[in-house]
Protein backbone atom coordinates (compact mmCIF):
# COMPACT_ATOMS: atom_id res chain seq x y z
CA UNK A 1 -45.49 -2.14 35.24
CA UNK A 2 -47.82 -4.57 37.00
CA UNK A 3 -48.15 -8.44 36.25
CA UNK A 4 -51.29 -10.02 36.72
CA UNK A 5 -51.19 -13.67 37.33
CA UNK A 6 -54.10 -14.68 39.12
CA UNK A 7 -57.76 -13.64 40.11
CA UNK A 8 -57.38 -9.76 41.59
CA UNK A 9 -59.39 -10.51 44.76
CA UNK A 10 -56.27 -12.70 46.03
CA UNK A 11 -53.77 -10.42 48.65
CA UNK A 12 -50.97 -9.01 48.12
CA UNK A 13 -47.56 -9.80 48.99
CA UNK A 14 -46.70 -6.67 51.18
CA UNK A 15 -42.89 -8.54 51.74
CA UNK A 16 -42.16 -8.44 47.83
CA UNK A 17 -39.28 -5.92 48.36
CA UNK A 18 -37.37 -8.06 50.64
CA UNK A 19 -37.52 -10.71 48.19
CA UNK A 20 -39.54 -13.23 50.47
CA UNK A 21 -41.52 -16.18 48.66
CA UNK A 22 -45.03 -15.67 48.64
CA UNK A 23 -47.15 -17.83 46.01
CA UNK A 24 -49.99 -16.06 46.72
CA UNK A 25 -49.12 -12.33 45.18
CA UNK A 26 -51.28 -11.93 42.32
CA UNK A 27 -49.21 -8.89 40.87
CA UNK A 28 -45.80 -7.28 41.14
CA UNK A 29 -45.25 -3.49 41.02
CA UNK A 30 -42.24 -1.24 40.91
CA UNK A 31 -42.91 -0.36 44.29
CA UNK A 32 -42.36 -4.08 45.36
CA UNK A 33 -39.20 -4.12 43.98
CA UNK A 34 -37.45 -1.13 45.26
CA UNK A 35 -34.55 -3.48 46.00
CA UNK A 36 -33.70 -3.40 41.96
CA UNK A 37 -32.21 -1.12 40.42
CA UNK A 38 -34.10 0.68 37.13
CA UNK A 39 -31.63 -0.51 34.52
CA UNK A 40 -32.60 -3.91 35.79
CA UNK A 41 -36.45 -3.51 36.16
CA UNK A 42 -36.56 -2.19 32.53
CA UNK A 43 -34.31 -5.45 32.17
CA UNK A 44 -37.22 -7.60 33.48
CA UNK A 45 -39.73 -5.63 31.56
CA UNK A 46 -38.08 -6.46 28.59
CA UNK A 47 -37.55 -10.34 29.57
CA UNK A 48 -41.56 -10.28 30.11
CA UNK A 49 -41.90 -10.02 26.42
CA UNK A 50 -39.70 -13.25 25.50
CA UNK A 51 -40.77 -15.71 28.26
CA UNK A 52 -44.32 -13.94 29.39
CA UNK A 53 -45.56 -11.79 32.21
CA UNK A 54 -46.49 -14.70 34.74
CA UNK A 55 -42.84 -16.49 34.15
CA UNK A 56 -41.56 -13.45 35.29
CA UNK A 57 -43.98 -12.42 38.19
CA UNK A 58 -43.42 -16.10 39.68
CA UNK A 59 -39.91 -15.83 39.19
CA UNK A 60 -39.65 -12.60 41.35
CA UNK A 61 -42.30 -14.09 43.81
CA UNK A 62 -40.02 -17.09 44.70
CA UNK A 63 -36.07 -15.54 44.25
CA UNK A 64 -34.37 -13.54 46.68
CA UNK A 65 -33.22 -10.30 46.03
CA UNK A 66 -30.13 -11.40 45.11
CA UNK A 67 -31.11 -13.71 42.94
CA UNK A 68 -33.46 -11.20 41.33
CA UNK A 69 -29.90 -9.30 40.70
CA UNK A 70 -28.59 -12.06 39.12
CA UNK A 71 -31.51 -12.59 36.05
CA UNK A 72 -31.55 -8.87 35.60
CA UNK A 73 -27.82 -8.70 34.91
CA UNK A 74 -28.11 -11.86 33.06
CA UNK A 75 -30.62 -10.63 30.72
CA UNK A 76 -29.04 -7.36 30.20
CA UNK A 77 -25.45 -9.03 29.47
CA UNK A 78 -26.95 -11.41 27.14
CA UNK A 79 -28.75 -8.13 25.27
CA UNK A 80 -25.03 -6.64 24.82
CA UNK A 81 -23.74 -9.92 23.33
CA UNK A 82 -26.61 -10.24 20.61
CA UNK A 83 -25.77 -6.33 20.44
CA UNK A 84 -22.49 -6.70 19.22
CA UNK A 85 -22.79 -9.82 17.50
CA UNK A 86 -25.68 -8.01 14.88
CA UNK A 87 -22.69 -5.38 14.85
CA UNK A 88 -19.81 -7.52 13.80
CA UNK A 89 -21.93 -8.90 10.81
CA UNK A 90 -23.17 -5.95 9.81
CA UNK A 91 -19.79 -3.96 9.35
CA UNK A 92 -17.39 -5.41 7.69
CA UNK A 93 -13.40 -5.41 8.79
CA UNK A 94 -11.75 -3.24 6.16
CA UNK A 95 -8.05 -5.21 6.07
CA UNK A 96 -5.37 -3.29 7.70
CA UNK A 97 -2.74 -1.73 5.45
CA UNK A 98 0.35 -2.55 6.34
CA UNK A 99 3.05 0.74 6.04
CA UNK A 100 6.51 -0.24 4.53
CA UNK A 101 9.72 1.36 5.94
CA UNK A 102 11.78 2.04 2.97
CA UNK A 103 15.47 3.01 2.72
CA UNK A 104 16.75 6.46 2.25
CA UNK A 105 20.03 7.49 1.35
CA UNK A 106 21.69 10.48 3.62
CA UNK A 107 21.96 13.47 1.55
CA UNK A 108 25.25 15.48 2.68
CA UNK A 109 24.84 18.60 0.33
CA UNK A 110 28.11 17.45 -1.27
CA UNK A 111 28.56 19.52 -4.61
CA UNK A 112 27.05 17.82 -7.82
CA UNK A 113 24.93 15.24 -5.36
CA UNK A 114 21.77 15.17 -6.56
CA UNK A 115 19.18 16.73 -4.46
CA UNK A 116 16.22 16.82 -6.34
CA UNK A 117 16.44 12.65 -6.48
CA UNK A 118 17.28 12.39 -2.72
CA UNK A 119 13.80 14.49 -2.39
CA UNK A 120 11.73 12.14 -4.97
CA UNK A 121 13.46 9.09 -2.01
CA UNK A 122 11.82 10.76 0.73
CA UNK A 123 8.61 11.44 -0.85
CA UNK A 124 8.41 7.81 -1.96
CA UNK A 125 9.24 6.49 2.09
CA UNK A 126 7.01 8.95 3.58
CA UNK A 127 4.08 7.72 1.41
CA UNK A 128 5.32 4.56 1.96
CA UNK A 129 5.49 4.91 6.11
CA UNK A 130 1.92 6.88 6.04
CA UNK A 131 3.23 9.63 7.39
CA UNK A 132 0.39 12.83 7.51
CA UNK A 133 1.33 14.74 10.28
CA UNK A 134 3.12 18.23 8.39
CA UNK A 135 5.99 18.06 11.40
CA UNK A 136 6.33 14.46 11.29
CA UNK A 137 7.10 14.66 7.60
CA UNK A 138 10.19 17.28 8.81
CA UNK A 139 11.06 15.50 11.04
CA UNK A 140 12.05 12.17 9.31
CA UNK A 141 13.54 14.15 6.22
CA UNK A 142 15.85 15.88 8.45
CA UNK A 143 16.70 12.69 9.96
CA UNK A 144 17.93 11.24 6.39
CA UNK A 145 20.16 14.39 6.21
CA UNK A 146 23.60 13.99 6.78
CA UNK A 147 27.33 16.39 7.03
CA UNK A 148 26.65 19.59 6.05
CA UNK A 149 23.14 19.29 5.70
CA UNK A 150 22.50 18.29 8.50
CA UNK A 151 24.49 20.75 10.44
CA UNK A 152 22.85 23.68 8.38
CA UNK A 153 19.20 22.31 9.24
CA UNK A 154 19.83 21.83 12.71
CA UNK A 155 21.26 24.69 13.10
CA UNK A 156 18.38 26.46 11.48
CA UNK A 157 16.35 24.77 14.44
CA UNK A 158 18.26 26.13 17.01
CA UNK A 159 18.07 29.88 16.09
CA UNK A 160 14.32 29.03 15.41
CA UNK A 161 12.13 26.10 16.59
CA UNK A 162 9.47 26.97 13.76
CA UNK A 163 11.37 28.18 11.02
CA UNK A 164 10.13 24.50 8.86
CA UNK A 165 6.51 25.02 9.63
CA UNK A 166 5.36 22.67 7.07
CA UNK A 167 7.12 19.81 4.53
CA UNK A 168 6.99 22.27 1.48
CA UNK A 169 8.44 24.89 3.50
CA UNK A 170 11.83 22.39 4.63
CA UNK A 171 11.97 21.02 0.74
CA UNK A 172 11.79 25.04 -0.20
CA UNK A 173 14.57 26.58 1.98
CA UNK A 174 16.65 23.12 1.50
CA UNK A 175 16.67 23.42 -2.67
CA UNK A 176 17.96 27.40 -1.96
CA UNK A 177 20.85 26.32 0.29
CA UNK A 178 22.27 23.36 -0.93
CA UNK A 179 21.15 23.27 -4.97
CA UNK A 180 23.34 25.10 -7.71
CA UNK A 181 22.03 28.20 -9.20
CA UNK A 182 20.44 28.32 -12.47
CA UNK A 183 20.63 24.46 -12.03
CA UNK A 184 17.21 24.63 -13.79
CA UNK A 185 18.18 26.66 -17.10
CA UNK A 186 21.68 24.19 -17.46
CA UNK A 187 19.11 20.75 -17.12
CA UNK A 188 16.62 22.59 -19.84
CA UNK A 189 19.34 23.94 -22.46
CA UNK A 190 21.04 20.02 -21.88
CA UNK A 191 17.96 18.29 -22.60
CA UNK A 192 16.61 20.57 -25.25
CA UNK A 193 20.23 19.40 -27.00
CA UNK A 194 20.51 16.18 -25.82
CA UNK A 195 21.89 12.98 -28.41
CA UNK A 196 22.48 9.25 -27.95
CA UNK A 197 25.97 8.98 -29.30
CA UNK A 198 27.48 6.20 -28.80
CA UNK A 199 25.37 5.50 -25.98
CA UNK A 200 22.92 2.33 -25.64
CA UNK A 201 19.09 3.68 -25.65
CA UNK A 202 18.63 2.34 -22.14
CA UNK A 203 21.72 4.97 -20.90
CA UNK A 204 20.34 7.59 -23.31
CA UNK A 205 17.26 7.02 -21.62
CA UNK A 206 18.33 7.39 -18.17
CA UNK A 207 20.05 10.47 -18.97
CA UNK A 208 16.73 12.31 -20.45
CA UNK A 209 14.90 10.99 -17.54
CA UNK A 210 17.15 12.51 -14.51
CA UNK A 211 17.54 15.87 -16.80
CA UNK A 212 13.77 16.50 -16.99
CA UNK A 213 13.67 15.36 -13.09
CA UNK A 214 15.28 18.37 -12.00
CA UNK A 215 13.02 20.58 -14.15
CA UNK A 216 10.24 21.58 -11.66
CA UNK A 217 9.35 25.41 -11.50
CA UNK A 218 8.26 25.23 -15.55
CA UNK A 219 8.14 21.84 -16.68
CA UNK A 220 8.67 21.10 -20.23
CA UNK A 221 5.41 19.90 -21.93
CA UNK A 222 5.17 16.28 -22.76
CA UNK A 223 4.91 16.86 -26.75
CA UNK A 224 8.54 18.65 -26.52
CA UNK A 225 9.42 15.86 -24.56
CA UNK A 226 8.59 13.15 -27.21
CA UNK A 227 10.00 15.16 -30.19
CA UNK A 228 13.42 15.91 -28.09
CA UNK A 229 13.82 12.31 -27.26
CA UNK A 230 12.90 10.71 -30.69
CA UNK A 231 15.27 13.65 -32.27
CA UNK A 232 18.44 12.44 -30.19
CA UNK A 233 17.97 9.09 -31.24
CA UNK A 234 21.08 8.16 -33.50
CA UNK A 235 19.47 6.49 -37.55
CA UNK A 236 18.48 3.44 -37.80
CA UNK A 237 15.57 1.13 -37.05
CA UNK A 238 14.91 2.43 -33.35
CA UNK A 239 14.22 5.93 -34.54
CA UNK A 240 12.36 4.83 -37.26
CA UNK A 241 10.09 2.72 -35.69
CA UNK A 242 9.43 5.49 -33.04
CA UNK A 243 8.31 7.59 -35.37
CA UNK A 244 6.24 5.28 -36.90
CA UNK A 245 4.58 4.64 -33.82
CA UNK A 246 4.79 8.52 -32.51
CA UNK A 247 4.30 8.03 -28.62
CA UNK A 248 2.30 10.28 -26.72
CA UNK A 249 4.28 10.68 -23.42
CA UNK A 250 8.29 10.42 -23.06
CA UNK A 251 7.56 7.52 -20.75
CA UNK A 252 6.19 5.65 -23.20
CA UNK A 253 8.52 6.54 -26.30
CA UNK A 254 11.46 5.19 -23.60
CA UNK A 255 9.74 1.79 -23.26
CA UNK A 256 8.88 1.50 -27.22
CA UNK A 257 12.72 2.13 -27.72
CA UNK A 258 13.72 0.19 -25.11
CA UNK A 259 11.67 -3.27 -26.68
CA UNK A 260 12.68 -2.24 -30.02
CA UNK A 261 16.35 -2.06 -28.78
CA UNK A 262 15.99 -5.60 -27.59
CA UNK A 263 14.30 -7.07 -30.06
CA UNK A 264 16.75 -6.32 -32.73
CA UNK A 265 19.19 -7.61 -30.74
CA UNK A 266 17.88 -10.93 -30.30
CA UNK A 267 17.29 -11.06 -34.07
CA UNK A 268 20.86 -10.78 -34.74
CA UNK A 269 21.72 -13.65 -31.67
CA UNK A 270 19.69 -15.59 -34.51
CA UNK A 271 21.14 -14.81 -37.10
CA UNK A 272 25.09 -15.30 -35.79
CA UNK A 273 23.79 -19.01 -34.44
CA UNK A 274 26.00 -20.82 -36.08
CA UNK A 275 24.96 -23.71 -38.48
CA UNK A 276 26.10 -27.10 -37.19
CA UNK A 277 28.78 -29.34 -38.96
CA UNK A 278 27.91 -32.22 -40.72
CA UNK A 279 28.94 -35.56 -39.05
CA UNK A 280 31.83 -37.30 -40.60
CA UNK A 281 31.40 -40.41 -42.63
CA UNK A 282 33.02 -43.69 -40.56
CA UNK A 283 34.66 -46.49 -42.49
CA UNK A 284 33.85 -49.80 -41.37
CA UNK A 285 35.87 -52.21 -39.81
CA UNK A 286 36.42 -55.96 -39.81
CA UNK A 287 35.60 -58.45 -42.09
CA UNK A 288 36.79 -59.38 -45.68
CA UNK A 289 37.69 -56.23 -47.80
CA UNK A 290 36.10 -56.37 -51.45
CA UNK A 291 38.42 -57.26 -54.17
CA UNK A 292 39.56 -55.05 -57.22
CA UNK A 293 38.46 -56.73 -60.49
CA UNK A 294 39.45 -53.70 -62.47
CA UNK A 295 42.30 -55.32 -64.23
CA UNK A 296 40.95 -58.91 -64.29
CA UNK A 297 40.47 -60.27 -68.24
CA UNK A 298 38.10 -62.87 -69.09
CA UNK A 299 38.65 -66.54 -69.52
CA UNK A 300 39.14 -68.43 -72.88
């Protein structure tokens, strides 16, 4: 790069790479700068296009090398800061999601506990802890486990470090150990038969719900579902309004009972309001009482 700044018959600076001032240099070449570094003579060439070719020539005509350092770094520090300034407009912050560390019950393997609910509690806290990692997963289920399940999957780890290679795997090998056989076919023939009773819908409710939870290897298909449900229902205006309305998944039959339920309910609160009393008439007292002319005859 060479910067002309005066007529080219004028001499040249041969002390330009020490830096000495010498106003009558007419250009200055890379060779007269050995002193700087190229980062920083690019640097300059770059500066010559914002403040002009003879700003810059005079500038390294009357600095000393150090100096010289200084502008170059300058510039090139000032270039990074518009750098990531244009960057941090540009791109957006996505907002940081914030994992929540939920509460998990131990499960113990205990008979009749329920195992496939304790599982449904870990899946929800591992989604809710954004946990990925396949081993990670293992690890904090195992931690939740408790008594004898916890002896029997540590002690699985002992005899063999990899023997839960993946989350599916533990959740696999845990159902065969600890759940009841055939646990499946009783949940299926229970729901298939299931009745309100005497029950409230909302306990009726529950009870279809945890029956079809712990039917997983062939779920029952949502129409069965439905029919089942609205079938158990005991007469009267619940079932009948379900079936006027004929919901398409159990879900939602459950909530349309559920509001019918209460509804009628606070229809008869209305209707048991008793009606207020009427206020009792109040003599008045004082003054002259009226007089009985009932007998009185006339005069004359």
């Amino acid at each position: 790069m060479k910067f002309d700044t005066g007529a080219e018959d004028l001499p040249v600076d041969t002390n330009m790479s020490t830096g000495s001032p010498n106003t009558g240099a007419t250009h200055v070449a890379r060779e007269d700068c050995l002193h700087l570094a190229d980062p920083e003579w690019e640097a300059l060439q770059r500066l010559s296009t914002v403040i002009g070719e003879a700003a810059v020539a005079t500038m390294l005509r009357t600095l000393s090398p150090t100096e010289q350092h200084g502008v170059a770094l300058g510039f090139i520090m000032k270039e990074q800061r518009e750098t990531a300034a244009r960057a941090t407009v540009s791109t957006p912050s996505t907002p940081r999601v914030e994992s929540l560390k939920l509460h998990v019950n131990s499960y113990v393997g205990r008979e009749g506990e329920p195992l496939l609910r304790w599982l449904v509690e870990v899946d929800t806290a591992i989604t809710a802890r954004r946990i990925v990692d396949p081993l990670s997963k293992v690890a904090f289920a195992m931690s939740c486990l408790g008594g004898r399940a916890r002896s029997w999957a540590y002690g699985r780890r002992l005899t063999d470090p990899t023997c839960f290679s993946t989350y599916e795997v533990f959740k696999e090998e845990l159902r065969q150990a600890f759940e009841p056989p055939q646990n499946e076919f009783r949940s299926r023939a229970e729901f298939l038969d299931l009745q309100q009773g005497k029950h409230d819908v909302h306990a009726y409710a529950q009870r279809a719900r945890y029956l079809v939870s712990n039917i997983v290897t062939n779920p029952i298909d949502e129409a069965t579902k439905v029919v089942t449900f609205m079938k158990g229902l005991k007469d009267g205006p619940v079932k009948t309004y379900l079936f006027r309305e004929y919901p398409s998944t159990l879900e939602s039959a459950i909530t349309l009972a559920m509001q019918e339920e209460f509804s009628l309910r606070q229809a008869k609160l209305h209707v048991n309001v008793p009606l207020p009393m009427p206020r009792p008439t109040v003599k008045p007292t004082g003054g002259p009482e009226p007089m009985d002319l009932s007998s009185a005859t006339a005069a004359g």
